[in-house]
Protein backbone atom coordinates (compact mmCIF):
# COMPACT_ATOMS: atom_id res chain seq x y z
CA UNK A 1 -33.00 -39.12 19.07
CA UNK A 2 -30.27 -36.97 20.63
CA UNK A 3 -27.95 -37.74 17.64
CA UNK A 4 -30.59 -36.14 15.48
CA UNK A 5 -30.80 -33.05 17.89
CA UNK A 6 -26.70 -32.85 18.18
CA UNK A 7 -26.67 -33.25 14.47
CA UNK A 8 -28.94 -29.98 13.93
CA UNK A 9 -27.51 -27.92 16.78
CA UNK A 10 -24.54 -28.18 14.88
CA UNK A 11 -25.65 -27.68 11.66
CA UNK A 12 -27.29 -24.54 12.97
CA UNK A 13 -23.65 -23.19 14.84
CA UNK A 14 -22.64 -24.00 11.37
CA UNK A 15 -24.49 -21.89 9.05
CA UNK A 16 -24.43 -18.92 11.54
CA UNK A 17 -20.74 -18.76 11.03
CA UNK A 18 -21.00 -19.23 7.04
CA UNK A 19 -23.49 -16.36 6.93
CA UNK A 20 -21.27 -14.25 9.68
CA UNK A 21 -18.23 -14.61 7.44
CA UNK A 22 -19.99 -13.39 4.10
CA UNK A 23 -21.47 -10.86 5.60
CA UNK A 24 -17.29 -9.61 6.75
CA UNK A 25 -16.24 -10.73 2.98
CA UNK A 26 -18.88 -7.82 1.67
CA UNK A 27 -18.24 -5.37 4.06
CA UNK A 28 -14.36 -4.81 2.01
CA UNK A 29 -13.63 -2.11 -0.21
CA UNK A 30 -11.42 -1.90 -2.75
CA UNK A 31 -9.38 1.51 -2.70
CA UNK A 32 -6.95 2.99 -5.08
CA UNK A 33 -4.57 5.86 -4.65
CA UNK A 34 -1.07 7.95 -5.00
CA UNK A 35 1.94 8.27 -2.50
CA UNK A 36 3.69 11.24 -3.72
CA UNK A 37 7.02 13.18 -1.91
CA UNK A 38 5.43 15.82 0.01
CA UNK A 39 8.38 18.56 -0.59
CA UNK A 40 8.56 18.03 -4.53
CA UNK A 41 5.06 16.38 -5.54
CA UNK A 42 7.30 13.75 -7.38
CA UNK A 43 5.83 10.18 -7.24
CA UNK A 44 7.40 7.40 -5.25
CA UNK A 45 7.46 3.97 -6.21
CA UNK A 46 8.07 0.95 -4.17
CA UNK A 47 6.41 2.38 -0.87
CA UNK A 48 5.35 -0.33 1.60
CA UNK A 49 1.32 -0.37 2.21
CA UNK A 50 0.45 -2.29 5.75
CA UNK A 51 -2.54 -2.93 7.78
CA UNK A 52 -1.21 -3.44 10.69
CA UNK A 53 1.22 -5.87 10.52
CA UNK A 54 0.10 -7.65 7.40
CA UNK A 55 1.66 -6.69 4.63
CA UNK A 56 -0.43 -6.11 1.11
CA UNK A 57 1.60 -4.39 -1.75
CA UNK A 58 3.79 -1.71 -2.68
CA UNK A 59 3.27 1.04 -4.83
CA UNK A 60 3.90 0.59 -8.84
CA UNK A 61 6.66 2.71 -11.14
CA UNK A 62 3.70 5.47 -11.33
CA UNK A 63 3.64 5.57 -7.62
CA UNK A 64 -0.04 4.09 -7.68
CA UNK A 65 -1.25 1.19 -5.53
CA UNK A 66 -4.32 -0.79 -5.32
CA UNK A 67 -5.98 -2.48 -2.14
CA UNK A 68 -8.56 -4.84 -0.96
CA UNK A 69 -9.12 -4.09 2.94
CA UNK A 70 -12.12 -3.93 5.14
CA UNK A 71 -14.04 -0.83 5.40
CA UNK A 72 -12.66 1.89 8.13
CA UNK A 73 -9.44 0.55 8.23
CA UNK A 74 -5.85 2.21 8.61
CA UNK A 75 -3.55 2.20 6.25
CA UNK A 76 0.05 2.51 6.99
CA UNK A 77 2.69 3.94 4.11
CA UNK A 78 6.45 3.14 5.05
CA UNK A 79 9.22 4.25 2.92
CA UNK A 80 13.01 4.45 3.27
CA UNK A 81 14.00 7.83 4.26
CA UNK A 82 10.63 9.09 4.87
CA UNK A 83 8.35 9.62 7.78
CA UNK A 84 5.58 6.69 8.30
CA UNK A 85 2.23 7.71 7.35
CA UNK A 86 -0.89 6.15 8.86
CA UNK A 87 -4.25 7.27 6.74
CA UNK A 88 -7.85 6.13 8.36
CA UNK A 89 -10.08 5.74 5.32
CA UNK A 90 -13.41 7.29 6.17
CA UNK A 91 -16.21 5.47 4.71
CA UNK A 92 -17.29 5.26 1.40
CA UNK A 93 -13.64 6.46 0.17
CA UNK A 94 -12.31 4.64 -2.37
CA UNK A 95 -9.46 6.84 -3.79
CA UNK A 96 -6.73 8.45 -1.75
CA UNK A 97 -3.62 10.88 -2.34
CA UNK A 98 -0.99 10.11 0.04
CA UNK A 99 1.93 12.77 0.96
CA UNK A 100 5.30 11.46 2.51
CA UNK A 101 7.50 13.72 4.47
CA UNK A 102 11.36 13.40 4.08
CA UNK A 103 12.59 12.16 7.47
CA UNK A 104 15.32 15.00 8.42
CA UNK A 105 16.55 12.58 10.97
CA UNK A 106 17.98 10.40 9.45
CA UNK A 107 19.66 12.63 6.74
């Protein structure tokens, strides 16, 4: 008899964390954007997108980038030669316009 109850305690514990993690899984947006040179408005390809320390993709030839991330997250934009940009995404935004900032220091 307590086998049975053991067995459905953790069957229960079970299916609370499947349920738990699709309910995370739908809670992800998928946001697009642009990281343009703030001082000319010219696109840059090949900047580094990060959240946090996880790495997900650089931008494309066009400067345009793509992203799969949970909802109210930061996004960080790194860049040789330019200053690192972190962008909040507010919620419900799904397309943003990124400017990056020439880093006089290191000129």
């Amino acid at each position: 008899m307590k086998k049975h109850i053991l067995f459905y305690i953790v069957l229960a514990v079970c299916m609370i964390f499947c349920c738990s993690e699709v309910n995370a899984q739908a809670q992800n947006i998928t946001v697009t954007g642009t990281v343009l040179e703030k001082a000319t408005n010219k696109i840059l390809p090949g900047v580094n997108i990060y959240m946090g320390n996880k790495g997900l993709v650089q931008t494309d030839y066009k400067g345009k980038f793509t992203v799969t991330v949970p909802a109210n997250s930061t996004l960080t934009f790194t860049f040789v030669g330019f200053v690192t940009e972190k962008v909040k995404l507010e919620p419900g935004q799904k397309n943003i316009t990124v400017t990056l900032t020439e880093d006089k220091k290191r000129s």
